[in-house]
Every structure is written in structure tokens, then in C-alpha cells.
C-alpha atoms as a PDB file:
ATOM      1  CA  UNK A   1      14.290   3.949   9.731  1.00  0.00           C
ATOM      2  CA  UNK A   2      11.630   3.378   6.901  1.00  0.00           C
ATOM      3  CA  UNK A   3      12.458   3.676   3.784  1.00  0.00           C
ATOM      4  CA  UNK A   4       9.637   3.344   0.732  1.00  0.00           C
ATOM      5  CA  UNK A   5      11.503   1.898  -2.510  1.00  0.00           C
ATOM      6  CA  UNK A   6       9.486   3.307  -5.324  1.00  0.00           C
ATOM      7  CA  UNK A   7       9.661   1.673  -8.989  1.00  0.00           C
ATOM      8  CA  UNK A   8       7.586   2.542 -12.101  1.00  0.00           C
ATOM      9  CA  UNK A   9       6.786  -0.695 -14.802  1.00  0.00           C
ATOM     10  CA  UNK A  10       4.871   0.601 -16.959  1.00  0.00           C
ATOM     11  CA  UNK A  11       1.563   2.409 -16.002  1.00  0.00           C
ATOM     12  CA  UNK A  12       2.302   1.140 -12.588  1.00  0.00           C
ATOM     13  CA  UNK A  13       4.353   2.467  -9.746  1.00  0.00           C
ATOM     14  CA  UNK A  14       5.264  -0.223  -7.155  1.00  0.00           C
ATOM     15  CA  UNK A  15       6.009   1.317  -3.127  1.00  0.00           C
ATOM     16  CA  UNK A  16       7.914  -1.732  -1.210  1.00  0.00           C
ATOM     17  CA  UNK A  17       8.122  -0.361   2.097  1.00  0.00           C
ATOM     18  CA  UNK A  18      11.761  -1.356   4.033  1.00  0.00           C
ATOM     19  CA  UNK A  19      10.964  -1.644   7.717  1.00  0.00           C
ATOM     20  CA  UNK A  20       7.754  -0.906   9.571  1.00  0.00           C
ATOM     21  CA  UNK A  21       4.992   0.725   8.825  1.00  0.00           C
ATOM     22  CA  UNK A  22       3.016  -0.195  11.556  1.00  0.00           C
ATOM     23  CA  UNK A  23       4.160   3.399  13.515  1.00  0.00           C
ATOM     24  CA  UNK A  24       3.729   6.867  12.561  1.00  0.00           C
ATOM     25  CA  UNK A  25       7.118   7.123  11.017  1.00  0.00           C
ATOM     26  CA  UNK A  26       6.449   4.322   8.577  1.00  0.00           C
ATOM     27  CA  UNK A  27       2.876   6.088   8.155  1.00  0.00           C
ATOM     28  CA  UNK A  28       5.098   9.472   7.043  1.00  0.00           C
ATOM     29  CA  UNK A  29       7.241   7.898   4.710  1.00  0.00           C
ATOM     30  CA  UNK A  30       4.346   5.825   2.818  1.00  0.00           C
ATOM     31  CA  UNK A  31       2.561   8.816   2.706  1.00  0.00           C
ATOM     32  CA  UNK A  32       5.287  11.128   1.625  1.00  0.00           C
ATOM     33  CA  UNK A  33       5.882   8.170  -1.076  1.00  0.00           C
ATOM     34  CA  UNK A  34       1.985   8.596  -2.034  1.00  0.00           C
ATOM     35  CA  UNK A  35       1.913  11.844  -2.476  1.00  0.00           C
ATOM     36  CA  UNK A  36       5.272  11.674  -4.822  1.00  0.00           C
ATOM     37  CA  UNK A  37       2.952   9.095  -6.687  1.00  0.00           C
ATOM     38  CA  UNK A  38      -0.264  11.145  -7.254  1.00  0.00           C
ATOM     39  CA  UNK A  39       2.184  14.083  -7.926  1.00  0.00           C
ATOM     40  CA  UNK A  40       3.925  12.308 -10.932  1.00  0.00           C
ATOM     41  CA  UNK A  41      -0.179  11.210 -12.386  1.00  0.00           C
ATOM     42  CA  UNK A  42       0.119   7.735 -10.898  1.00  0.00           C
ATOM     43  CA  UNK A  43      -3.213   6.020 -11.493  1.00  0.00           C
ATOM     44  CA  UNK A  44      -2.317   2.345 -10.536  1.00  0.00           C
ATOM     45  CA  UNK A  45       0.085   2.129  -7.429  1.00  0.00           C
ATOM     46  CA  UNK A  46       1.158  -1.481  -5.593  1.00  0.00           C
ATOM     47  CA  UNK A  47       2.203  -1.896  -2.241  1.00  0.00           C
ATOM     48  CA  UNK A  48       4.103  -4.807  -1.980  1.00  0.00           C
ATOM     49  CA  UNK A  49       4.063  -6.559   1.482  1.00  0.00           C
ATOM     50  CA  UNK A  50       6.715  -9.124   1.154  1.00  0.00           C
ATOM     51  CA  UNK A  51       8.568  -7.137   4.329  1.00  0.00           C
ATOM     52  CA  UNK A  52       5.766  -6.098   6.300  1.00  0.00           C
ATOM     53  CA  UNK A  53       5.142  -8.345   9.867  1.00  0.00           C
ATOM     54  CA  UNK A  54       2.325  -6.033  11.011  1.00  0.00           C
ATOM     55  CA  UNK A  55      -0.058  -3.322  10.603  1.00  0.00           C
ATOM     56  CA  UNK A  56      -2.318  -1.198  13.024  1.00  0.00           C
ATOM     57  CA  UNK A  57      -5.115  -0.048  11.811  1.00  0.00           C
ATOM     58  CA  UNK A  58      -4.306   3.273  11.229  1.00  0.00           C
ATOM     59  CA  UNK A  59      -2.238   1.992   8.335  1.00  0.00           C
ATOM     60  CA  UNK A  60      -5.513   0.204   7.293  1.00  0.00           C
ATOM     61  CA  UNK A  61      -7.078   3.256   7.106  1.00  0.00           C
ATOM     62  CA  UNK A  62      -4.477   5.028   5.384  1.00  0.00           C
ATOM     63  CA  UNK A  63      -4.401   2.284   2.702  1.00  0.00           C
ATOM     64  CA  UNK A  64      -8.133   3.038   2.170  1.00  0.00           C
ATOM     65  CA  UNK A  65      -7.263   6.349   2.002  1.00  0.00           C
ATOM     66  CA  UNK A  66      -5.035   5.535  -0.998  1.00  0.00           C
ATOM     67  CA  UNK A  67      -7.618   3.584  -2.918  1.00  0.00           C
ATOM     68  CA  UNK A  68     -10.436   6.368  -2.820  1.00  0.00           C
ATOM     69  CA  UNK A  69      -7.854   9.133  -3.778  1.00  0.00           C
ATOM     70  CA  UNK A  70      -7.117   6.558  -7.057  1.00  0.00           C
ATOM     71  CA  UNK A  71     -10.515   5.479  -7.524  1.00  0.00           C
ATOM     72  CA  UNK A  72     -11.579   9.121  -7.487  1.00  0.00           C
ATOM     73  CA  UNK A  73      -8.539   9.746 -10.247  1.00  0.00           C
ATOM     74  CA  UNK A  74      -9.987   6.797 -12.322  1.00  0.00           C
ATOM     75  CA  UNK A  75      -7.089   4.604 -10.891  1.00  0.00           C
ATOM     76  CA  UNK A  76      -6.882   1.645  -8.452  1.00  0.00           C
ATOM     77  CA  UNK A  77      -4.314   0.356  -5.596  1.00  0.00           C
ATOM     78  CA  UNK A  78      -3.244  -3.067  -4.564  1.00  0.00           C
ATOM     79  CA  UNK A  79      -1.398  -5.357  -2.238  1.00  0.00           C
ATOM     80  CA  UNK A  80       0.535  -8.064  -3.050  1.00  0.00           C
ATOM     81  CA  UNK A  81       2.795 -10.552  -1.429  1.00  0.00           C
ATOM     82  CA  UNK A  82       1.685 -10.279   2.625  1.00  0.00           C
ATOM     83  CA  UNK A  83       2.555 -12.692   4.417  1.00  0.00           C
ATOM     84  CA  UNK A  84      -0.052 -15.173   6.285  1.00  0.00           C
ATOM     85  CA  UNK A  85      -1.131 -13.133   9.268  1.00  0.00           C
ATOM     86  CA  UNK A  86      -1.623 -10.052   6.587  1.00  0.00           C
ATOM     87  CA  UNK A  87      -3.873 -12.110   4.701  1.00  0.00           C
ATOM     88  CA  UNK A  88      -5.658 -12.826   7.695  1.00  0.00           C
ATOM     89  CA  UNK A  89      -5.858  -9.215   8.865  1.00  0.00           C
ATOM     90  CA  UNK A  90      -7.248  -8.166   5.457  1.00  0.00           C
ATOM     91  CA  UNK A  91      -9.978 -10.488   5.388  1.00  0.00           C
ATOM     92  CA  UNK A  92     -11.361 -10.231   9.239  1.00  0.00           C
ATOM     93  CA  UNK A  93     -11.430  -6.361   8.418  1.00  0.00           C
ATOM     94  CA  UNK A  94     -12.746  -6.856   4.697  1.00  0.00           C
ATOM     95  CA  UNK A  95     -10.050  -5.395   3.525  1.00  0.00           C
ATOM     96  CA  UNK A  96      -9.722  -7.413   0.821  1.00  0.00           C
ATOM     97  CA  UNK A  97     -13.060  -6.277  -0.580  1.00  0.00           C
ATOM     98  CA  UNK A  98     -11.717  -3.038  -0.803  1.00  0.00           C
ATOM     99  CA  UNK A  99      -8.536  -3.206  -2.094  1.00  0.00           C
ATOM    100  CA  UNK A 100      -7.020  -5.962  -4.622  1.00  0.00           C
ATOM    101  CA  UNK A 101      -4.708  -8.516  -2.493  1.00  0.00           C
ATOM    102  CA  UNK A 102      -2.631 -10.673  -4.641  1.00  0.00           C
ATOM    103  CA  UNK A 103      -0.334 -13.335  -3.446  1.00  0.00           C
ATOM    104  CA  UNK A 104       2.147 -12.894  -6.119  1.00  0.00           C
ATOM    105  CA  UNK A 105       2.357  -9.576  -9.019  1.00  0.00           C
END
């Protein structure tokens, strides 16, 4: 079961997903997560990676998603901590021109 831990410092909200969400019930719960974000005025929301192995690329897509639904609310998302196969996903997909990808927060 996914769970999505969410933590506010600051202006920022941080979503560290437990589990997959490389399946459509990971998908749900970052979404539902997401939508609790936008719902409380989050601008600047983090995904943190550190527990991720995989994505498809529907979870791509629904990270790009996230980042035009904060740029259009003046805000911005980013990853941090994936691990070394992330990093390479995000950069043969440009990815990582899209959204911010930090190593560490």
C-alpha cells in the first residue's frame, strides 16, 4: 500500500511517497496528496525520491502535470534525492529541464 507522507517547512510542502508509485495506486495516492496540496494554497511542493526504485511514464506525466498546475498558480515543483537510475530517467526524457532535480534539499 502507498502511502504519501506530507510535511509543510515553511512555504513548502514536502510529499515523500512510501512504496511505489510506479502503478495506478501509487498514481491515486500522489494525486489525492496533490490535490490536498493545491487545496491548502500550496505554491512550492517537493517530491522527495529517496524511496522510489522506478517510474513509468505515466508518473512522468503526472509530475508534469504538477508543475504546470504550480507554474500556472505562480508556484513551482521539484524532485530531490532519486536515486541513480532516476537521475538517468529524468535526463533521457528531459525531465530535468522541466522540473528542478536536486540531489539533496
Amino acid at each position: 500500500m502507498t502511502q504519501i507522507i506530507r510535511t509543510n517547512i515553511g512555504v513548502t510542502t514536502y510529499l515523500t511517497p512510501t512504496g511505489s508509485i510506479a502503478d495506478k495506486e501509487g498514481l491515486a495516492a500522489l494525486g489525492t496528496a496533490f490535490d490536498e496540496c493545491i487545496e491548502a494554497g500550496a505554491k512550492k511542493v517537493v517530491v522527495v525520491m529517496e524511496r522510489i526504485t522506478s517510474l513509468t511514464g505515466e508518473a512522468l506525466e503526472f509530475l508534469l502535470d504538477m508543475q504546470d498546475v504550480l507554474v500556472a498558480r505562480g508556484g513551482q515543483l521539484s524532485v530531490i534525492q532519486p536515486n541513480t537510475l532516476l537521475r538517468d530517467i529524468f535526463k533521457i526524457t528531459d525531465f530535468d529541464k522541466y522540473v528542478e532535480v536536486k540531489e539533496h534539499p
